[in-house]
C-alpha atoms as a PDB file:
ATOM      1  CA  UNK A   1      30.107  71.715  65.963  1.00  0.00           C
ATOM      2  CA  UNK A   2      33.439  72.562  67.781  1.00  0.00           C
ATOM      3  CA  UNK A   3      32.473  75.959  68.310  1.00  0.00           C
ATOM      4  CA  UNK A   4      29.147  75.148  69.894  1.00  0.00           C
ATOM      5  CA  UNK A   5      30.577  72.157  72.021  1.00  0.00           C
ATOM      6  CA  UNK A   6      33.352  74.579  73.249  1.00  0.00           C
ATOM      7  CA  UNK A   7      30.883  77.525  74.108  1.00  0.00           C
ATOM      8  CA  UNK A   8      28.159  74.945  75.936  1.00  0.00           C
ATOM      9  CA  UNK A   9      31.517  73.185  77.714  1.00  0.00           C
ATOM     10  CA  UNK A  10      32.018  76.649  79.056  1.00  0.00           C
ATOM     11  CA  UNK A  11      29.140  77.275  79.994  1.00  0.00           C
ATOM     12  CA  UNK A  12      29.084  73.821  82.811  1.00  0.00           C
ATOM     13  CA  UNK A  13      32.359  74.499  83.352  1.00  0.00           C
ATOM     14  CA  UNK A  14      31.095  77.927  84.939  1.00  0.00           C
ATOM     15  CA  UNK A  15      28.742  76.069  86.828  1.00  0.00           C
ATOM     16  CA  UNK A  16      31.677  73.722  87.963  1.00  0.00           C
ATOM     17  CA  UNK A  17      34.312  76.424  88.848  1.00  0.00           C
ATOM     18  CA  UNK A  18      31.189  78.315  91.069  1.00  0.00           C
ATOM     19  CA  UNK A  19      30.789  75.377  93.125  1.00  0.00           C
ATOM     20  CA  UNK A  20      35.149  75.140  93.231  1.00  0.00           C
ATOM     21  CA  UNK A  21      35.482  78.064  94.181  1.00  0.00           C
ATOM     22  CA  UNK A  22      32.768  77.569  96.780  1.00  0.00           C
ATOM     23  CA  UNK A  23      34.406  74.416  98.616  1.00  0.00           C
ATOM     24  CA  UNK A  24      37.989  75.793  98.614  1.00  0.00           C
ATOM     25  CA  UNK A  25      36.675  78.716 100.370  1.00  0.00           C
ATOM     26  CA  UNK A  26      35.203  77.142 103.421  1.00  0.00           C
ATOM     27  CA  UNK A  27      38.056  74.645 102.769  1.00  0.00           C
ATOM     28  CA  UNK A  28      40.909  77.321 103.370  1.00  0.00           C
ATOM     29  CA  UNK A  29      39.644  79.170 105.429  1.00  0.00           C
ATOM     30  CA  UNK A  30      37.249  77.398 107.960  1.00  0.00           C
ATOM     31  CA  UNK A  31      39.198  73.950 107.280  1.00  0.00           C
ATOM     32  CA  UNK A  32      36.123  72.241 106.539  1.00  0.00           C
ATOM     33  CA  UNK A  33      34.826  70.314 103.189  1.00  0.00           C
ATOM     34  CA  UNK A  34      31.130  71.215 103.037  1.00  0.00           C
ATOM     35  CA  UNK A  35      29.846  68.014 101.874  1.00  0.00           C
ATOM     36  CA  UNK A  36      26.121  70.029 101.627  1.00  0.00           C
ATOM     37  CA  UNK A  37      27.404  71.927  98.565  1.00  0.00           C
ATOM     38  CA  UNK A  38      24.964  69.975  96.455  1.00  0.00           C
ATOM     39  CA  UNK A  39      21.762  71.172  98.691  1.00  0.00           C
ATOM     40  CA  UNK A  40      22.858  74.780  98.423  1.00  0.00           C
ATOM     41  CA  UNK A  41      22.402  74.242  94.592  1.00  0.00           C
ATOM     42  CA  UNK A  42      18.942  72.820  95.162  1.00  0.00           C
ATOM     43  CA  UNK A  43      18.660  75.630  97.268  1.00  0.00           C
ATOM     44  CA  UNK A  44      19.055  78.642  95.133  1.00  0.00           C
ATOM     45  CA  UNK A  45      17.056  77.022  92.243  1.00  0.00           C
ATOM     46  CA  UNK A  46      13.986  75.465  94.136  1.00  0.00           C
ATOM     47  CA  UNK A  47      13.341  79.206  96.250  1.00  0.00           C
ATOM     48  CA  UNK A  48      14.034  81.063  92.746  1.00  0.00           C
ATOM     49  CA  UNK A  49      11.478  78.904  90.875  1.00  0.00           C
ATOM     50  CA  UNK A  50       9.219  79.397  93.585  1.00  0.00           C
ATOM     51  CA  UNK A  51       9.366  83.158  94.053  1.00  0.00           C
ATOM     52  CA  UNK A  52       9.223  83.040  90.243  1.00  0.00           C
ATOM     53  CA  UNK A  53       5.864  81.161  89.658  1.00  0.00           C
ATOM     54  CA  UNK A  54       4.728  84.055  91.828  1.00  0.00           C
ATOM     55  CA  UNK A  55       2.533  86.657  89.407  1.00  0.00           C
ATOM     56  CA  UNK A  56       4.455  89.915  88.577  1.00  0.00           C
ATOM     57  CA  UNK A  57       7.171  88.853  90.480  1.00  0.00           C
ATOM     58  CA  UNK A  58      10.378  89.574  87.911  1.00  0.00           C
ATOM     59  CA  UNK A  59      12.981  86.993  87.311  1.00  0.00           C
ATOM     60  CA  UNK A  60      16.179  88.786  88.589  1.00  0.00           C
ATOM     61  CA  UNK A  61      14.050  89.261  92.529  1.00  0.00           C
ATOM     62  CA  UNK A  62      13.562  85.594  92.123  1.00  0.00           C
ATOM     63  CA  UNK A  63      17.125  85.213  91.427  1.00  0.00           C
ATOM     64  CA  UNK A  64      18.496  87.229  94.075  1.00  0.00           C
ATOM     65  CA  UNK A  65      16.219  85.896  96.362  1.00  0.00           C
ATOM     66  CA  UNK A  66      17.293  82.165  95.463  1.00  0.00           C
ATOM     67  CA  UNK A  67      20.807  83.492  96.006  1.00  0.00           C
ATOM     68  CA  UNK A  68      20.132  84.702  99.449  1.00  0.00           C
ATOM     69  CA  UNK A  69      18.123  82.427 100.759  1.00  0.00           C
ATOM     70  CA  UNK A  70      21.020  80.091  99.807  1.00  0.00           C
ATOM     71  CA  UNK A  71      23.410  82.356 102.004  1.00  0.00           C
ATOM     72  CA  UNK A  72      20.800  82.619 105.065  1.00  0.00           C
ATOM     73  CA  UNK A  73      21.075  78.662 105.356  1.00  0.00           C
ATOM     74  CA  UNK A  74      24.814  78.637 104.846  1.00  0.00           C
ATOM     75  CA  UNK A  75      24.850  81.226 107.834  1.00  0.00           C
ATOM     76  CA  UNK A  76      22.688  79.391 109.891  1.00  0.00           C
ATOM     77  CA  UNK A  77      24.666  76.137 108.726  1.00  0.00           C
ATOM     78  CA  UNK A  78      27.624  77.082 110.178  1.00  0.00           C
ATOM     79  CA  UNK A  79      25.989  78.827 113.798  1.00  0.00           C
ATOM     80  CA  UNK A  80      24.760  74.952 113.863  1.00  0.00           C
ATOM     81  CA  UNK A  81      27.207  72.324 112.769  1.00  0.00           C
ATOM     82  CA  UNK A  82      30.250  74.113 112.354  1.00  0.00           C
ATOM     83  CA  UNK A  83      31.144  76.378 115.011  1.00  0.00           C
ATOM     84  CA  UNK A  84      29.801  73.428 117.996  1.00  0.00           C
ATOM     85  CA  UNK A  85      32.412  71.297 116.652  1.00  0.00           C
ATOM     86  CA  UNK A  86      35.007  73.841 115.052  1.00  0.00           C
ATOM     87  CA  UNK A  87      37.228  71.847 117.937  1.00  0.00           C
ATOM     88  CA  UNK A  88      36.061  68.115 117.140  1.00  0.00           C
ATOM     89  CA  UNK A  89      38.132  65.828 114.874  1.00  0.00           C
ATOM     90  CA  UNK A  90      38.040  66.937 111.283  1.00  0.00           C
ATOM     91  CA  UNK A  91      35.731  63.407 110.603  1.00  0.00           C
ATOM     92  CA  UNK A  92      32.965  64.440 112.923  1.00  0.00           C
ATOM     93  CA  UNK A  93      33.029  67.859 110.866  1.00  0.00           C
ATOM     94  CA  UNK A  94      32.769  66.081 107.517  1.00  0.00           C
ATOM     95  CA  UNK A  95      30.112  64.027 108.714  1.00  0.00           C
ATOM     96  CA  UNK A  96      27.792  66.805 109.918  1.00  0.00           C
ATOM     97  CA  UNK A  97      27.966  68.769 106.590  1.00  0.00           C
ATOM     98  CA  UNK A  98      26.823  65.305 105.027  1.00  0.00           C
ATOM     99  CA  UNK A  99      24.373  65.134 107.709  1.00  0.00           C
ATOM    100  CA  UNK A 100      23.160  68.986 106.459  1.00  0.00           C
ATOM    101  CA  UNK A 101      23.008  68.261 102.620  1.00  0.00           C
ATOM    102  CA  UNK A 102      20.649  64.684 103.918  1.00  0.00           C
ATOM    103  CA  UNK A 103      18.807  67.040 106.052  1.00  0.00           C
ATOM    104  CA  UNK A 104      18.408  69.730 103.718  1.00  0.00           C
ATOM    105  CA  UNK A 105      17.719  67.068 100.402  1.00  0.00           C
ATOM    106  CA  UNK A 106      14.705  65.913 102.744  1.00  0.00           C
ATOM    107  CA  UNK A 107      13.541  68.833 104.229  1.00  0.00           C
ATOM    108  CA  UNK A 108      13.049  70.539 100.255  1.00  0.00           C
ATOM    109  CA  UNK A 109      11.292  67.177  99.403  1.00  0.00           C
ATOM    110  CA  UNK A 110       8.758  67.814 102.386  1.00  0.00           C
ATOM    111  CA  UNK A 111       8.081  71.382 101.090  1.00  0.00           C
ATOM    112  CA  UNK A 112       8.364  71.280  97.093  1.00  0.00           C
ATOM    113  CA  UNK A 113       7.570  67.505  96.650  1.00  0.00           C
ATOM    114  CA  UNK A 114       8.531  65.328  94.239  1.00  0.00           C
ATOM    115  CA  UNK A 115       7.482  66.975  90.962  1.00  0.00           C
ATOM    116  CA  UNK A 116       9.954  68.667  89.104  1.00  0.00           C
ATOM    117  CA  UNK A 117      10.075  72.508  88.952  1.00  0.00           C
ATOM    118  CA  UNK A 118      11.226  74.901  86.204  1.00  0.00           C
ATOM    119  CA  UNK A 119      13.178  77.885  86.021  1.00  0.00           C
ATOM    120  CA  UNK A 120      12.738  80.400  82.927  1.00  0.00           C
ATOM    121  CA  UNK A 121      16.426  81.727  81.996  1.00  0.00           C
ATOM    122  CA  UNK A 122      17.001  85.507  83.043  1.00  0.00           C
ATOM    123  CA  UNK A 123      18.269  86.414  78.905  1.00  0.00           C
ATOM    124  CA  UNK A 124      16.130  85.123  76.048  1.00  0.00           C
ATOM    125  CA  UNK A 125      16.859  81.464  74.470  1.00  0.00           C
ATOM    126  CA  UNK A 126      18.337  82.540  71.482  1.00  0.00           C
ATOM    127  CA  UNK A 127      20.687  81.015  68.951  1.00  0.00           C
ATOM    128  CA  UNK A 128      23.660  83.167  67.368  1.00  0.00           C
ATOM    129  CA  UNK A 129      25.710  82.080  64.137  1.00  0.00           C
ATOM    130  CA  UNK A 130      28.941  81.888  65.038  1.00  0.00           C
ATOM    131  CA  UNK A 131      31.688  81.331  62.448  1.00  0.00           C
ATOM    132  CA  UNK A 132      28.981  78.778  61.202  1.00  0.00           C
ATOM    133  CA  UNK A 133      28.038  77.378  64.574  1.00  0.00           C
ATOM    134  CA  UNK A 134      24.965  77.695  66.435  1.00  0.00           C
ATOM    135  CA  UNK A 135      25.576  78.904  69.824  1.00  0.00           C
ATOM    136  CA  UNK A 136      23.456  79.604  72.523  1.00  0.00           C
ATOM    137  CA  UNK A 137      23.052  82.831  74.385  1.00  0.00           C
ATOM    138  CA  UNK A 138      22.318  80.951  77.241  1.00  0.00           C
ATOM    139  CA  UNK A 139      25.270  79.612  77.203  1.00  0.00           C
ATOM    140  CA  UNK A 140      27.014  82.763  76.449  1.00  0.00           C
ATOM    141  CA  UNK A 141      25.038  84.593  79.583  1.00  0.00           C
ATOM    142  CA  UNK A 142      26.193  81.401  81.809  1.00  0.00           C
ATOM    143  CA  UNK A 143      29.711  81.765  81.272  1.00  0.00           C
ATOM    144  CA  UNK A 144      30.059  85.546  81.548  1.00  0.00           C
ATOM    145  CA  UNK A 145      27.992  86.095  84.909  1.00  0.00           C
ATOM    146  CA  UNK A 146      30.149  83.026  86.322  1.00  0.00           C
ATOM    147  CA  UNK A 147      33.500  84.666  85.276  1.00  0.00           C
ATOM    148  CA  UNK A 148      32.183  87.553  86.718  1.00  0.00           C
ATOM    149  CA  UNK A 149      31.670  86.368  89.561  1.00  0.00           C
ATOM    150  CA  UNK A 150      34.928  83.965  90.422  1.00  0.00           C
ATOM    151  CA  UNK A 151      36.831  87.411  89.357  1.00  0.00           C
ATOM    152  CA  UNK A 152      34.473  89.106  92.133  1.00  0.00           C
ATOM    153  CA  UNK A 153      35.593  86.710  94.353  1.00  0.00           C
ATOM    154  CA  UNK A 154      39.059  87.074  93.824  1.00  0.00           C
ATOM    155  CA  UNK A 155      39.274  90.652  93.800  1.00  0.00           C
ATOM    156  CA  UNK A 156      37.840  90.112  97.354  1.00  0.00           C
ATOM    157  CA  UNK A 157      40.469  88.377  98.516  1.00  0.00           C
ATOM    158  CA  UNK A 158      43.414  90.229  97.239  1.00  0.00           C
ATOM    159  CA  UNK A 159      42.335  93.964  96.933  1.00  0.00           C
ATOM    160  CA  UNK A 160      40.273  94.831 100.282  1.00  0.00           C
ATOM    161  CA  UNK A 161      40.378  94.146 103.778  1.00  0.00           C
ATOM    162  CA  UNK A 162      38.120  91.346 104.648  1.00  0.00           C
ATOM    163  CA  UNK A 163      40.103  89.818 101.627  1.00  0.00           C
ATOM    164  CA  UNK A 164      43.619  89.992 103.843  1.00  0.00           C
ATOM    165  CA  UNK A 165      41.503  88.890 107.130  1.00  0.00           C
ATOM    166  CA  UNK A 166      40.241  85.920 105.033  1.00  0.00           C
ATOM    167  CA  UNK A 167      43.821  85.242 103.340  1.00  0.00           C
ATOM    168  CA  UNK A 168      45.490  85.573 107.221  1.00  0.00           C
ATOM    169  CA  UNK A 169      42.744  83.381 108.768  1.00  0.00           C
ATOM    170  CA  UNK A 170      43.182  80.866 106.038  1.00  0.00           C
ATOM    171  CA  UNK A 171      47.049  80.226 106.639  1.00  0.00           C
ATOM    172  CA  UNK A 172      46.999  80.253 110.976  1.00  0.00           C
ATOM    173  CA  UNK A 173      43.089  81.116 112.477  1.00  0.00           C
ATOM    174  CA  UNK A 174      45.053  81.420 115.921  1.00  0.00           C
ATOM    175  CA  UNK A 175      47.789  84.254 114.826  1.00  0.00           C
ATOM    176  CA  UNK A 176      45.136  85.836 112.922  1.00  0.00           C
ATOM    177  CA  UNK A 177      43.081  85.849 116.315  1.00  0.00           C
ATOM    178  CA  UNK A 178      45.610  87.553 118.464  1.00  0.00           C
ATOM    179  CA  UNK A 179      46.688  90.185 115.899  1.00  0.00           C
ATOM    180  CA  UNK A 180      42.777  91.308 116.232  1.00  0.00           C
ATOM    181  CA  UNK A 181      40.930  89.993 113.877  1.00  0.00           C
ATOM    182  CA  UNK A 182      37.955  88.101 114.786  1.00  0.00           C
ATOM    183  CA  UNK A 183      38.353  84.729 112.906  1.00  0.00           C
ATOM    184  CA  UNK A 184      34.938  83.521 113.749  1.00  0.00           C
ATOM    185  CA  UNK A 185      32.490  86.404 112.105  1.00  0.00           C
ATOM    186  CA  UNK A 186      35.559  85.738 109.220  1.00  0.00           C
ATOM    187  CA  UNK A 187      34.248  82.357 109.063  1.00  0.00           C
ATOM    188  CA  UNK A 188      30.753  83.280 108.989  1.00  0.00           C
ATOM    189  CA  UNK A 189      31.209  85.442 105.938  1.00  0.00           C
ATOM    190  CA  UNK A 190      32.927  82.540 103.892  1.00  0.00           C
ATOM    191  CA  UNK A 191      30.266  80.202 104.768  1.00  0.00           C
ATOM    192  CA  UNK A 192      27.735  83.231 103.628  1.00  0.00           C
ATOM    193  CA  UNK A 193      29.948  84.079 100.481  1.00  0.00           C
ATOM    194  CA  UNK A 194      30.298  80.091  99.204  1.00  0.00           C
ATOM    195  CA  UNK A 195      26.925  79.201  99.805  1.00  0.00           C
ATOM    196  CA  UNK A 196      25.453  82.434  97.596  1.00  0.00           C
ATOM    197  CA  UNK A 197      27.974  80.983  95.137  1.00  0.00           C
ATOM    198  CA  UNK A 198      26.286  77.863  95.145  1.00  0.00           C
ATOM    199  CA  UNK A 199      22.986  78.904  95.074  1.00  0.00           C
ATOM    200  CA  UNK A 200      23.890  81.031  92.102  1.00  0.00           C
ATOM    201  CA  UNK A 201      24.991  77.981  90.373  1.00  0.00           C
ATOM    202  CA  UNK A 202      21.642  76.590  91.057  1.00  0.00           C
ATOM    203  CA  UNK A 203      19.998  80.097  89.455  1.00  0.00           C
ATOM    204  CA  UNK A 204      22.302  79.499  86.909  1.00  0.00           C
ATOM    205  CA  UNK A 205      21.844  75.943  85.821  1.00  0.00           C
ATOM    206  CA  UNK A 206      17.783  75.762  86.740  1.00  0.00           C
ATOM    207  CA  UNK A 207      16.588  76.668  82.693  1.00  0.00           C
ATOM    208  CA  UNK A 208      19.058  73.740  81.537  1.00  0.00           C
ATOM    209  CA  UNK A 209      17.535  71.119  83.845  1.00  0.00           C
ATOM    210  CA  UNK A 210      14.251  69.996  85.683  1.00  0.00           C
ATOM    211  CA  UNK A 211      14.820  71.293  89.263  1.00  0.00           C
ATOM    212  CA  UNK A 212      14.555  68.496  91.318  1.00  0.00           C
ATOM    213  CA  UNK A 213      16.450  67.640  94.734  1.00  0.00           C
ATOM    214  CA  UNK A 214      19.072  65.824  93.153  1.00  0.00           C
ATOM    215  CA  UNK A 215      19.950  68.962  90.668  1.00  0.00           C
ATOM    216  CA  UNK A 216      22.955  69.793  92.303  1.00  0.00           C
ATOM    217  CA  UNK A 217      24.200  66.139  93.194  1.00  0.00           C
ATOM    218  CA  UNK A 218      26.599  65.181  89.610  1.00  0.00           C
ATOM    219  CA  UNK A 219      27.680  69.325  89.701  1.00  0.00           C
ATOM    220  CA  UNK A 220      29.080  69.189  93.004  1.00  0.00           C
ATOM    221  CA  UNK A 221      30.855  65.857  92.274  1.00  0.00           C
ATOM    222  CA  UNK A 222      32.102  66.827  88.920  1.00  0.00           C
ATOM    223  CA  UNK A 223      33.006  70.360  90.940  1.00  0.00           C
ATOM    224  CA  UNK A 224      35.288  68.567  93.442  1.00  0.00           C
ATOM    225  CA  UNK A 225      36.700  66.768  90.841  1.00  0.00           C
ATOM    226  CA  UNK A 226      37.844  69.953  89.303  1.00  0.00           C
ATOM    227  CA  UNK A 227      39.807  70.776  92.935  1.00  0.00           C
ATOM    228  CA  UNK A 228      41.244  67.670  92.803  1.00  0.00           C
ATOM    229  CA  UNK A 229      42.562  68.678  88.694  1.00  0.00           C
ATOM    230  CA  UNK A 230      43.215  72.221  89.538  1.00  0.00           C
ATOM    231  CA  UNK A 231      45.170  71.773  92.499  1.00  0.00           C
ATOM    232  CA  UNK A 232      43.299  71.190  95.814  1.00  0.00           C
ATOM    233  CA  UNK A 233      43.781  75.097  97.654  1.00  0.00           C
ATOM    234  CA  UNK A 234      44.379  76.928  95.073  1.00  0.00           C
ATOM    235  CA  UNK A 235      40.947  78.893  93.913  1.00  0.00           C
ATOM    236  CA  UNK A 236      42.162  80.195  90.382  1.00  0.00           C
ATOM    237  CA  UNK A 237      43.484  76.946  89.578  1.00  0.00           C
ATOM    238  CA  UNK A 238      40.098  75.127  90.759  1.00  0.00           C
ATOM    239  CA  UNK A 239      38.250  77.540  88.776  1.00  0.00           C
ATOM    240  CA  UNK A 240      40.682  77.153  85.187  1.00  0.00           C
ATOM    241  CA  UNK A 241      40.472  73.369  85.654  1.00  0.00           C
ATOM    242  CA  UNK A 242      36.257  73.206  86.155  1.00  0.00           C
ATOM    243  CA  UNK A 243      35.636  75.417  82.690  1.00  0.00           C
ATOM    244  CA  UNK A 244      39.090  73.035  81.404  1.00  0.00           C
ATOM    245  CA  UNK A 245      36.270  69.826  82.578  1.00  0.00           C
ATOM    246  CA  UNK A 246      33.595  71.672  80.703  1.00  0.00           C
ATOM    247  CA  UNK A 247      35.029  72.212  77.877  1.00  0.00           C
ATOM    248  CA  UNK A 248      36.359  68.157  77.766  1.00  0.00           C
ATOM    249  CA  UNK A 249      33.074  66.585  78.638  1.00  0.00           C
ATOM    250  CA  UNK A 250      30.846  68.566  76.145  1.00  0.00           C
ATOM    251  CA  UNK A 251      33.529  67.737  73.572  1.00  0.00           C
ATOM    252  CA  UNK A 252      33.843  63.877  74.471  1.00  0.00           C
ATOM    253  CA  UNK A 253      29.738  63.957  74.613  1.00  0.00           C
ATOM    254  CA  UNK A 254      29.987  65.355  70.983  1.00  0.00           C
ATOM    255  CA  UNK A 255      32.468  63.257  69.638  1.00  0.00           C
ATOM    256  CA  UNK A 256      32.609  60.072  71.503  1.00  0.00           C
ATOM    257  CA  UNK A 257      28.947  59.773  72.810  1.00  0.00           C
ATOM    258  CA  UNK A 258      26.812  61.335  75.450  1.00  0.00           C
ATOM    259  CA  UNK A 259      27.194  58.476  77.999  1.00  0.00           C
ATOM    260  CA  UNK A 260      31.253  59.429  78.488  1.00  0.00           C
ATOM    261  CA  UNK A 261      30.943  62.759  79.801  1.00  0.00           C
ATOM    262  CA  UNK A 262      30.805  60.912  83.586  1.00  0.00           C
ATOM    263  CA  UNK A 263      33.171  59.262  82.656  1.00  0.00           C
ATOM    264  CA  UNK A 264      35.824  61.312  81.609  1.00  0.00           C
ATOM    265  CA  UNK A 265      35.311  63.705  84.614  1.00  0.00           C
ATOM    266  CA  UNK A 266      36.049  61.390  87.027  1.00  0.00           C
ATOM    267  CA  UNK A 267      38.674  59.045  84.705  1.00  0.00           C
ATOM    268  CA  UNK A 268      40.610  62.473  84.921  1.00  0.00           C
ATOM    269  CA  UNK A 269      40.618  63.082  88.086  1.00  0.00           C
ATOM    270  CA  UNK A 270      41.514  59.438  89.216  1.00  0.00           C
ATOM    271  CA  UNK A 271      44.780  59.989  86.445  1.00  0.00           C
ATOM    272  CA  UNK A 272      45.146  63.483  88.622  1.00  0.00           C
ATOM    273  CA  UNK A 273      45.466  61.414  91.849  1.00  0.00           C
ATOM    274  CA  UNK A 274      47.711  58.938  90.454  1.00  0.00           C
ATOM    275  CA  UNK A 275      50.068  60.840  88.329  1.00  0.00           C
ATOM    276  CA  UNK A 276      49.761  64.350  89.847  1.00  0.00           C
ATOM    277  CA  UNK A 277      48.258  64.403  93.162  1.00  0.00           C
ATOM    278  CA  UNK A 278      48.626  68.122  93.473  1.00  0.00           C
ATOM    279  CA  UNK A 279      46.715  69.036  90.584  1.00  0.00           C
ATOM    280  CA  UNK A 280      47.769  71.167  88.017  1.00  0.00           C
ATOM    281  CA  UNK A 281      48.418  74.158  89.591  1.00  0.00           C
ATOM    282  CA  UNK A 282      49.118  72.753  93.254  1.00  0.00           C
ATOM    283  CA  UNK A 283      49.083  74.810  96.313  1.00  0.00           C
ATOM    284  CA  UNK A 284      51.194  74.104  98.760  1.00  0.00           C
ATOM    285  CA  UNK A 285      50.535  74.023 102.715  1.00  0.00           C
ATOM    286  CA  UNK A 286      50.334  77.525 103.878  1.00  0.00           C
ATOM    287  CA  UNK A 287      49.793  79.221 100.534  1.00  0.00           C
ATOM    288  CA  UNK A 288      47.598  82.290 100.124  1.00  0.00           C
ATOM    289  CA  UNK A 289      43.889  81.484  98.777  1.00  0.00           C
END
């Protein structure tokens, strides 16, 4: 029971630490908190359902196309709403990525409607015996691909190039700027990487629930709350503290009832604010992402 709790907790966490990682990266380095996370996540899974239902079309096109079309909007998000009022206060930013995810919520309602959609998983549904627990290779598939990717991500950042332009932009745009680098298609790309995050998320999570507008809504709270726990700007932190949240809620589900999972994401996070504002592993101002 332990076993399988643990393995599904992992499994939302990965879902959790993808969106994490996905609003500290616009965070840091375009110094906005895109609010329209959520949508992305309705996003990925609503186009990859879609392309799916399509005869002979296979799963992983669907999926990839879900992904990018979740990347196109980001990119299109941030010619729109961001970069018209990258010099606005930091409110009237905030606002227009809420704006976005209401815009986006309604304009998916227009086009898909109100039934719900489904989303076959890309590996088979099939249970393994694990020291005597059932576990899920759904689960299993879930947590690798989203370790794989946050370690993708990371390896970005510190190993190549547009990693060090990201990293320099993040800690002073305007330095970065006059030593050459051109800060704004930096931008760009973050918006482009975090939203394909996002959408994966949505890829990711579509088999384990109806896909509906309001399928990334809870993730992308329960997501912030784990940047609030992991230390708000610092990505590996955010991403240990989300599979951390997993692993609690599917265990206080399991143990305590299924109505406390809520509750215990967000009763942590309000002890975070109080006790430990900086999170577990806090970054301070200035540090690398």
């Amino acid at each position: 029971m332990i076993i399988q709790s643990v393995v599904s907790g992992l499994a939302v966490g990965g879902i959790y630490a993808l969106l994490a990682v996905a609003f500290l990266l616009t965070y840091r380095v375009a110094g906005v908190l895109n609010f329209a996370q959520a949508e992305f996540v309705m996003i990925g899974a609503f186009v990859a359902s879609s392309v799916a239902a399509v005869a002979g079309v296979p799963l992983v096109a669907a999926a990839l196309l879900g992904i990018g079309a979740a990347a196109v909007v980001g990119v299109l998000m941030e010619r729109v709403t961001y970069r018209p009022l990258r010099n606005a206060p930091h409110a009237s930013m905030i606002i227009s990525t809420v704006a976005v995810g209401i815009i986006l919520q309604q304009a998916a309602h227009l086009i898909w409607g109100p039934n719900p959609r489904s989303l076959p998983s890309l590996v088979p549904n099939v249970s393994l015996d694990i020291l005597g627990s059932r576990v899920s290779t759904v689960s299993l598939f879930i947590f690798v691909v989203s370790i794989v990717l946050i370690i993708g991500v990371t390896l970005l950042l510190s190993r190549t190039r547009l990693g060090r332009q990201m990293q320099a932009t993040a800690v002073d745009a305007d330095t970065a700027q006059l030593m050459g680098i051109r800060t704004g298609q930096i931008v760009v790309i973050a918006f482009a990487i975090s939203t394909a995050l996002t959408g994966a998320a949505g890829v990711l999570v579509a088999p384990m629930f109806s896909v509906t507008v309001h399928v990334g809504m809870l993730i992308a709270l329960k997501a912030f709350a784990a940047c609030v726990i992991g230390g708000f700007g610092n990505l590996p932190g955010a991403a240990v503290a989300a599979f951390g949240l997993g692993i609690v809620e599917n265990l206080g589900g399991s143990f305590i009832g299924s109505d406390s999972k809520d509750l215990l994401a967000f009763a942590l996070m309000i002890g975070f604010l109080l006790l430990r504002p900086q999170g577990i592993f806090g970054a301070k101002v200035g540090e690398k992402l």
